[in-house]
N, C-alpha and C. Protein backbone atom coordinates (compact mmCIF):
# COMPACT_ATOMS: atom_id res chain seq x y z
N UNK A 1 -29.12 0.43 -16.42
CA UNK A 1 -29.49 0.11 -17.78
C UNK A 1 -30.85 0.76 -18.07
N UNK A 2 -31.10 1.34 -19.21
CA UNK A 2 -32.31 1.73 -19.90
C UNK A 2 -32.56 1.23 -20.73
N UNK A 3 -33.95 1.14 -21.36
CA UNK A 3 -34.93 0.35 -22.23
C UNK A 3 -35.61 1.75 -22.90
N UNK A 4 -36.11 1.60 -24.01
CA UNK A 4 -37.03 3.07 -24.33
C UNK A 4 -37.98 2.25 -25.16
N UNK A 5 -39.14 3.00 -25.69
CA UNK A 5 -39.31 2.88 -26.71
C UNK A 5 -40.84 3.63 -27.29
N UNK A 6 -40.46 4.07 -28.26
CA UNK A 6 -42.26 5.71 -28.52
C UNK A 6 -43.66 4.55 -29.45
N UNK A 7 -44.51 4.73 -28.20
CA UNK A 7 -45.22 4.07 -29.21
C UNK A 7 -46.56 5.15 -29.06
N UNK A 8 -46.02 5.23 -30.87
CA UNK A 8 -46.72 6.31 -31.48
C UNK A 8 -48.07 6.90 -31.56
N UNK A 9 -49.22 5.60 -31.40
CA UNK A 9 -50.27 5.48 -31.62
C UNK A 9 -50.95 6.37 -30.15
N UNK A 10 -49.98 6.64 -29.20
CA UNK A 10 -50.36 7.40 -28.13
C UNK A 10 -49.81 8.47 -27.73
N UNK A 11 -48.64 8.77 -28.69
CA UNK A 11 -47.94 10.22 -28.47
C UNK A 11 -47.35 9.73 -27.14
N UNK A 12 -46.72 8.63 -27.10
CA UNK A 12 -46.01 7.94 -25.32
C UNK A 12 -44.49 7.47 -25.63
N UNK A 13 -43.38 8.10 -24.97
CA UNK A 13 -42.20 7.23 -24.64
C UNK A 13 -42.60 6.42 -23.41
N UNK A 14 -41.89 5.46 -23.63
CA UNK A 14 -41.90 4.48 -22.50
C UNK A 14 -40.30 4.13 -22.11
N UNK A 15 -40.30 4.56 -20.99
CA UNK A 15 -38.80 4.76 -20.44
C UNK A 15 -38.65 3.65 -19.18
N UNK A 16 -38.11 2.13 -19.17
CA UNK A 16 -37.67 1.70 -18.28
C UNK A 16 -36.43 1.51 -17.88
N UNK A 17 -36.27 1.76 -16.51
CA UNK A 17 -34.73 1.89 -15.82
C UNK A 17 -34.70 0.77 -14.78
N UNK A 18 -34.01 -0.21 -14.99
CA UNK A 18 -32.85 -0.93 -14.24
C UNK A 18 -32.14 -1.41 -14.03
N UNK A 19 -31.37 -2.16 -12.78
CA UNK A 19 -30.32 -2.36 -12.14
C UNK A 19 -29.35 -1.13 -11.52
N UNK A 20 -28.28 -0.78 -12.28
CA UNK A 20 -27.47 -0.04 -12.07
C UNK A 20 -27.58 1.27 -12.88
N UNK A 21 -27.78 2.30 -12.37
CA UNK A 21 -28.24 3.62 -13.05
C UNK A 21 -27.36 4.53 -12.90
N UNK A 22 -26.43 5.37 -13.57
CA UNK A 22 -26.06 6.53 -13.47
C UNK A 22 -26.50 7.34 -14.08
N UNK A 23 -26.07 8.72 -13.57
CA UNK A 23 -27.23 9.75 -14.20
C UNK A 23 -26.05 9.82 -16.02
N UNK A 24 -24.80 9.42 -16.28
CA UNK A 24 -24.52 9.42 -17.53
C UNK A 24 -25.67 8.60 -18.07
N UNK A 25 -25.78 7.43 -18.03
CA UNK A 25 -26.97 6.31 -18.71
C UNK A 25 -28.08 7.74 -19.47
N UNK A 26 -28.70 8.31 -18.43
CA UNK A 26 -29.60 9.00 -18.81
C UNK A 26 -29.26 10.05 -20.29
N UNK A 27 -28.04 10.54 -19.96
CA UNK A 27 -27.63 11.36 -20.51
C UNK A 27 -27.71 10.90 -21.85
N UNK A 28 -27.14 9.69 -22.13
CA UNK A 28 -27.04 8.59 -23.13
C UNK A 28 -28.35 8.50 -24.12
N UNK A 29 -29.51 8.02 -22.79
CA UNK A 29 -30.71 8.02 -23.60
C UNK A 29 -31.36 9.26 -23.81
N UNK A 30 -30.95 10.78 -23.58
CA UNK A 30 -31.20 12.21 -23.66
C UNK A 30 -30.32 11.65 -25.19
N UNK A 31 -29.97 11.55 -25.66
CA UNK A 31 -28.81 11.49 -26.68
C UNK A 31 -29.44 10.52 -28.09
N UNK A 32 -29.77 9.32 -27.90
CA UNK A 32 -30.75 8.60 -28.67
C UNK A 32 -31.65 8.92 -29.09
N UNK A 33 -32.99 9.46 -27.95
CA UNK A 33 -33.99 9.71 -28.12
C UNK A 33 -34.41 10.53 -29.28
N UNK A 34 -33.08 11.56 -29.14
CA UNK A 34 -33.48 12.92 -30.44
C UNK A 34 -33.13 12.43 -31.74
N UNK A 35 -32.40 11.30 -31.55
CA UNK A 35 -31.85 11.14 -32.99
C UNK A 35 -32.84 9.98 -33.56
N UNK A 36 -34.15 9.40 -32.86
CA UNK A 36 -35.22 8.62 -33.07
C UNK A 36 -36.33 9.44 -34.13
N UNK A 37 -36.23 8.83 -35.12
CA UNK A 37 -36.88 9.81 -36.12
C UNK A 37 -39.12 9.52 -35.60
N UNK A 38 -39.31 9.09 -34.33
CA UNK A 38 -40.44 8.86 -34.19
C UNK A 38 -40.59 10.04 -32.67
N UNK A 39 -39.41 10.59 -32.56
CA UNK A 39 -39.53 11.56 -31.62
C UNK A 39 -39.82 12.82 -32.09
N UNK A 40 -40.62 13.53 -30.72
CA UNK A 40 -40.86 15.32 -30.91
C UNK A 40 -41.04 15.24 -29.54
N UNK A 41 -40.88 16.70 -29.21
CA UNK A 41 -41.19 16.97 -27.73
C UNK A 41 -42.57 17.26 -27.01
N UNK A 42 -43.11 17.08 -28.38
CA UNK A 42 -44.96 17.16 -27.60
C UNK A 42 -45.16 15.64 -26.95
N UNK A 43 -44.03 14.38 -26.98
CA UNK A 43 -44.48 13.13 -26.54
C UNK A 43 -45.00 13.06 -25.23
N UNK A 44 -45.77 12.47 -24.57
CA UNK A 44 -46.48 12.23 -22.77
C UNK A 44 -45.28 11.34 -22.86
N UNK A 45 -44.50 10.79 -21.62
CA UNK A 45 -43.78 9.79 -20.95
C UNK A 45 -44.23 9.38 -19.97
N UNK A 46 -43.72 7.74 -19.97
CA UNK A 46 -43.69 6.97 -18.29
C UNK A 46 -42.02 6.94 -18.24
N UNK A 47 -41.78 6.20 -16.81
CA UNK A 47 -40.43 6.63 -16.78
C UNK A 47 -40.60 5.50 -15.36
N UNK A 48 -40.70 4.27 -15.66
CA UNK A 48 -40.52 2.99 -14.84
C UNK A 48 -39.36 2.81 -14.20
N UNK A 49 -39.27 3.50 -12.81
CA UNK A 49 -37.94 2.95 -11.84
C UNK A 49 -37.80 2.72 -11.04
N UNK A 50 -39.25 1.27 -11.42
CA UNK A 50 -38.82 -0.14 -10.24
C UNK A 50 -37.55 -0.90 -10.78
N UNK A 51 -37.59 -1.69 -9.72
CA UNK A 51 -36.05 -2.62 -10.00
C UNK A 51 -34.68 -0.98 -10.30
N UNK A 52 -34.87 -0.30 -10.29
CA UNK A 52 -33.32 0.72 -10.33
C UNK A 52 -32.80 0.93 -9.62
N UNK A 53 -31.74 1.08 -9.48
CA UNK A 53 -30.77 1.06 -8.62
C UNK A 53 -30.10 2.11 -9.13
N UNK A 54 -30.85 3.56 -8.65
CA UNK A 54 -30.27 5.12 -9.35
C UNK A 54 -29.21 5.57 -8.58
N UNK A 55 -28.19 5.26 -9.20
CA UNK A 55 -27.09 5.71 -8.59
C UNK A 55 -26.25 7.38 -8.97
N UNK A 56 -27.22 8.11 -8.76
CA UNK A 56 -26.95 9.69 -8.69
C UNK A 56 -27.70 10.38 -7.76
N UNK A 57 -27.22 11.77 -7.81
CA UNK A 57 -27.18 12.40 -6.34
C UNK A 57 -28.18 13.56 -6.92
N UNK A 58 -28.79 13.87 -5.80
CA UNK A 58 -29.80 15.01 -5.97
C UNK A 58 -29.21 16.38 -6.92
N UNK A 59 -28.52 16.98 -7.15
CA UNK A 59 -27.36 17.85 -7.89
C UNK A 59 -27.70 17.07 -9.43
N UNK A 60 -27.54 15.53 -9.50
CA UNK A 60 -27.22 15.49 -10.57
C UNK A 60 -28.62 14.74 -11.20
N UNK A 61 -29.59 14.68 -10.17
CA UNK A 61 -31.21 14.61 -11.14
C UNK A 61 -31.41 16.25 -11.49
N UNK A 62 -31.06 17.30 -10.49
CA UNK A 62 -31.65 18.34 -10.98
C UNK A 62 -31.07 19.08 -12.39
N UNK A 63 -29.56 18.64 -12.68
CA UNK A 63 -28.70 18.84 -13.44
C UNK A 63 -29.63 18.20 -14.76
N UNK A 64 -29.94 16.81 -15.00
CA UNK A 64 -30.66 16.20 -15.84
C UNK A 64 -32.02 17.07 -16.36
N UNK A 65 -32.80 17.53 -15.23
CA UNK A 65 -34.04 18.50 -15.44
C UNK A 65 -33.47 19.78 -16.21
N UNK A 66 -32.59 19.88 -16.09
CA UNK A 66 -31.72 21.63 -16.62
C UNK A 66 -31.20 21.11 -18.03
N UNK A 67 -30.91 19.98 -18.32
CA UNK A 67 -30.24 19.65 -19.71
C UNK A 67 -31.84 19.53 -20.75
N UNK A 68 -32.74 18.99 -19.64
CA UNK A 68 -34.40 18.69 -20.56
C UNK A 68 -34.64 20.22 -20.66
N UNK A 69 -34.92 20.53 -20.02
CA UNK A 69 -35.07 21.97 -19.82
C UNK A 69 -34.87 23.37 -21.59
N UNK A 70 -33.25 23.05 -20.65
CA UNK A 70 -32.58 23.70 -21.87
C UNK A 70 -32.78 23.30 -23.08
N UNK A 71 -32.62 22.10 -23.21
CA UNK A 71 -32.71 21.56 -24.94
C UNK A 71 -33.71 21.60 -25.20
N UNK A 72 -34.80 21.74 -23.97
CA UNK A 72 -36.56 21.13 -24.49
C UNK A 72 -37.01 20.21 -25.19
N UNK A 73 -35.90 18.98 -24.36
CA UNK A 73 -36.17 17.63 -24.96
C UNK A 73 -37.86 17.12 -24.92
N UNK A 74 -38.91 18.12 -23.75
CA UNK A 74 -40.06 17.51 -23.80
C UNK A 74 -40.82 18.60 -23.15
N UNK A 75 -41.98 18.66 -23.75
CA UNK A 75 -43.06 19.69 -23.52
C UNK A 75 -44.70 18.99 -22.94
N UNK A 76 -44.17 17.62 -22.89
CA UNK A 76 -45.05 16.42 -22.35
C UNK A 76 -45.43 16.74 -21.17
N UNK A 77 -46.51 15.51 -20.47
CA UNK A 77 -46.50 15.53 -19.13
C UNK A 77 -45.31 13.98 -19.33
N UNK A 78 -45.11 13.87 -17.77
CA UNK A 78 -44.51 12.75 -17.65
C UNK A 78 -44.97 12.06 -16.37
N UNK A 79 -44.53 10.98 -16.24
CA UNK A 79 -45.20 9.86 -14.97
C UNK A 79 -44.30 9.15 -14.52
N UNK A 80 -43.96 9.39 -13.18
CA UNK A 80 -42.45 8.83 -12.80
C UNK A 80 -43.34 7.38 -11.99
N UNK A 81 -42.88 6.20 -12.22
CA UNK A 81 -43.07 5.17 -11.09
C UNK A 81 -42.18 5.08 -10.38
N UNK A 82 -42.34 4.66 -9.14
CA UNK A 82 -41.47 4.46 -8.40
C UNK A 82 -41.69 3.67 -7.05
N UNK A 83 -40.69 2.68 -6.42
CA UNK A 83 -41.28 1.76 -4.89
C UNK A 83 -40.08 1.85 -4.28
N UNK A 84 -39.48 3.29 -4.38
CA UNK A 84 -37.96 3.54 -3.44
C UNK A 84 -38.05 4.35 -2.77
N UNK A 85 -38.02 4.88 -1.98
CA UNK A 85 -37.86 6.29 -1.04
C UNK A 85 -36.37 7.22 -2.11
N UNK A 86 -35.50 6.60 -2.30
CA UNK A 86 -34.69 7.59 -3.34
C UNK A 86 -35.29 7.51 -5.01
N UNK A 87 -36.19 6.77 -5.14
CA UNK A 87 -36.66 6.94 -6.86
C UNK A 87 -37.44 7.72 -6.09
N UNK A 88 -38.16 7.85 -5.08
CA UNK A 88 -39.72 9.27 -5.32
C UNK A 88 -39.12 10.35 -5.12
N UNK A 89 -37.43 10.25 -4.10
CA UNK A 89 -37.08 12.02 -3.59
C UNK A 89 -36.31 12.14 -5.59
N UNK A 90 -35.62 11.11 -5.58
CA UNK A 90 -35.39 12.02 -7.19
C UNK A 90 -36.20 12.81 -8.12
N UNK A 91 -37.29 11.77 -8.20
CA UNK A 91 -38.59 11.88 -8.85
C UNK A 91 -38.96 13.45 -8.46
N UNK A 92 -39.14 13.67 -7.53
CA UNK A 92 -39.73 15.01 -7.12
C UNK A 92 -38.92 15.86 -6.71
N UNK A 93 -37.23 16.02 -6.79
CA UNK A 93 -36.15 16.95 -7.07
C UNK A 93 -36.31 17.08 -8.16
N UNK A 94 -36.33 16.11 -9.58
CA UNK A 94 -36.75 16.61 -11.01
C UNK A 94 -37.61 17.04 -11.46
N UNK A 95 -38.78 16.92 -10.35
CA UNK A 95 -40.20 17.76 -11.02
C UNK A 95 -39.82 18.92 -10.56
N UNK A 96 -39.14 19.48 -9.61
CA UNK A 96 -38.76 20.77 -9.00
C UNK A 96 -38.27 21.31 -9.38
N UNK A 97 -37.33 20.83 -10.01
CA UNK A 97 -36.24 21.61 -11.21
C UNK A 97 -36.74 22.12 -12.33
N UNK A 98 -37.16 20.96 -12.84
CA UNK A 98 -38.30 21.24 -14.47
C UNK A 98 -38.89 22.44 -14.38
N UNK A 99 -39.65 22.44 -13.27
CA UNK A 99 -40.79 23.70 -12.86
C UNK A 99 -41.69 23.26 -13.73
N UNK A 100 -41.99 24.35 -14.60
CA UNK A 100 -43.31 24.37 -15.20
C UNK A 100 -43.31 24.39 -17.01
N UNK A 101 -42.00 23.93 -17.09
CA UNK A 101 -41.42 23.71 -18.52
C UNK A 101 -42.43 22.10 -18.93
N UNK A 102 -42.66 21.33 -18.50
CA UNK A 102 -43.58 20.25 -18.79
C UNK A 102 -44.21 19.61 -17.07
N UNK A 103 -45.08 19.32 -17.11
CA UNK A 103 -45.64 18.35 -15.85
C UNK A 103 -45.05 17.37 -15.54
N UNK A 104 -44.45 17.10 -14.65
CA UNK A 104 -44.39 15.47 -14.06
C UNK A 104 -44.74 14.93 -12.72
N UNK A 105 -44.46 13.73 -12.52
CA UNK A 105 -45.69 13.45 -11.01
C UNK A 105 -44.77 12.25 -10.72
N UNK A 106 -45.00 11.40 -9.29
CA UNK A 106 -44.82 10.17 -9.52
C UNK A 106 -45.95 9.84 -8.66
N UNK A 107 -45.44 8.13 -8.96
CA UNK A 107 -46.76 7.45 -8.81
C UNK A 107 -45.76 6.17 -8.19
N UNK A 108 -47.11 4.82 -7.51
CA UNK A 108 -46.59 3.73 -7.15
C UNK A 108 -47.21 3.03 -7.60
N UNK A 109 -48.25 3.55 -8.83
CA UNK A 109 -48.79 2.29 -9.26
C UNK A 109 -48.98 2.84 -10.92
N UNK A 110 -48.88 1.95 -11.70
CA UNK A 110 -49.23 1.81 -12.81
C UNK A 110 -50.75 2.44 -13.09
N UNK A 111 -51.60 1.99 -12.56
CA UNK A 111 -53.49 2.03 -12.69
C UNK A 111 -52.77 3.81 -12.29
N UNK A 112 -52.51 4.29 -11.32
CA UNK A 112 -52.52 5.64 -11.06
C UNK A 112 -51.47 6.65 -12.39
N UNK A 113 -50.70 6.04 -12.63
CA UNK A 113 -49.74 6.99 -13.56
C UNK A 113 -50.47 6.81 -14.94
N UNK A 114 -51.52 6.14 -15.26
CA UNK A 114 -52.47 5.82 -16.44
C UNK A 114 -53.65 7.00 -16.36
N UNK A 115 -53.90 6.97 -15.20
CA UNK A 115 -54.88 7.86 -14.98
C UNK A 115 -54.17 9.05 -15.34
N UNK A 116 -52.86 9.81 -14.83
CA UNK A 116 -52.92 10.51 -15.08
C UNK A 116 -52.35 11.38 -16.89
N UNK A 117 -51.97 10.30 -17.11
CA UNK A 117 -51.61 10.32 -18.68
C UNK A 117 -52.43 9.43 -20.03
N UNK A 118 -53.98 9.36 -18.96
CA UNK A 118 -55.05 9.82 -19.86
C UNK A 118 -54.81 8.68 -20.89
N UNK A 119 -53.73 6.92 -20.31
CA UNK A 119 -53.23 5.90 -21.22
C UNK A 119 -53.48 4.75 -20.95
N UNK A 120 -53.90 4.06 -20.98
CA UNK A 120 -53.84 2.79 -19.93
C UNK A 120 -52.34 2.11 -20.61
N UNK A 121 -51.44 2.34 -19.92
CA UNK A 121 -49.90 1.70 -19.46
C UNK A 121 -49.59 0.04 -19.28
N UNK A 122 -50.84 -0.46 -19.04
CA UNK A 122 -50.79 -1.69 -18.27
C UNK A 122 -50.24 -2.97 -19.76
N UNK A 123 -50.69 -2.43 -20.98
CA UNK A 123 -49.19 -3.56 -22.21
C UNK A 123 -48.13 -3.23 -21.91
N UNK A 124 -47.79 -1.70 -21.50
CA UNK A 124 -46.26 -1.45 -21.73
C UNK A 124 -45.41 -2.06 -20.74
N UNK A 125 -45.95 -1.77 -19.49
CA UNK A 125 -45.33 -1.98 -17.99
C UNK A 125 -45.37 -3.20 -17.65
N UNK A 126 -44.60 -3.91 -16.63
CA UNK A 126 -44.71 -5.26 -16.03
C UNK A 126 -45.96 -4.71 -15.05
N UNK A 127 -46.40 -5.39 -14.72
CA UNK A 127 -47.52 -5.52 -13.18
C UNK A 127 -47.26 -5.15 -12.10
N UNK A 128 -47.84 -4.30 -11.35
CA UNK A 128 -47.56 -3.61 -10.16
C UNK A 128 -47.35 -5.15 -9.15
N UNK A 129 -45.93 -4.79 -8.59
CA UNK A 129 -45.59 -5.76 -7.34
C UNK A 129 -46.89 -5.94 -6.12
């Protein structure tokens, strides 16, 4: 399951993912997002996936980076959280893919993915475990 939501006042999507994740879900919210009349692709993102349970395969995060890519759904940086050993290898198969079409990073803490998107995160996000 995904959650979104752009709050404007910071040029920020806020993307939380959990329980049960397929990489369609994503696709889904690749699909919403554009049709959000508060979207552009200059937005910064977080991209919260504690509690997820990402159920796709390395092929099909990098597949996801190639659909952002192509469409140039985002020219942002982005900030992956993550407290999984498969949310950080995704996390950083999709920064690999992306290349250098926008920045992304991950992080295990909130205070750190703030820092690097220059936001303090800490209304949007639940509290670091």
């Amino acid at each position: 399951m995904y959650q979104y939501h752009i709050v404007a006042e910071h040029n920020l999507i806020v993307l939380k993912l959990s329980g049960v994740v397929h990489w369609e879900d994503i696709g889904r919210y690749f699909g919403e997002l554009v049709e959000n009349s508060d979207y552009h692709r200059e937005l910064k993102g977080v991209c919260d996936l504690r509690g997820a349970d990402l159920q796709f395969s390395p092929e099909e995060s990098k597949q996801l980076a190639r659909i952002s890519r192509e469409q140039q759904l985002t020219t942002g940086r982005w900030a992956f959280i993550t407290d999984t050993p498969s949310g950080t290898a995704l996390a950083i198969i999709y920064g690999r893919e992306i290349g250098d079409f926008h920045t992304s990073k991950f992080f295990t803490t909130i205070a750190a993915a703030s820092e690097f998107l220059s936001i303090d995160l800490t209304p949007y996000l639940e509290p670091d475990n």
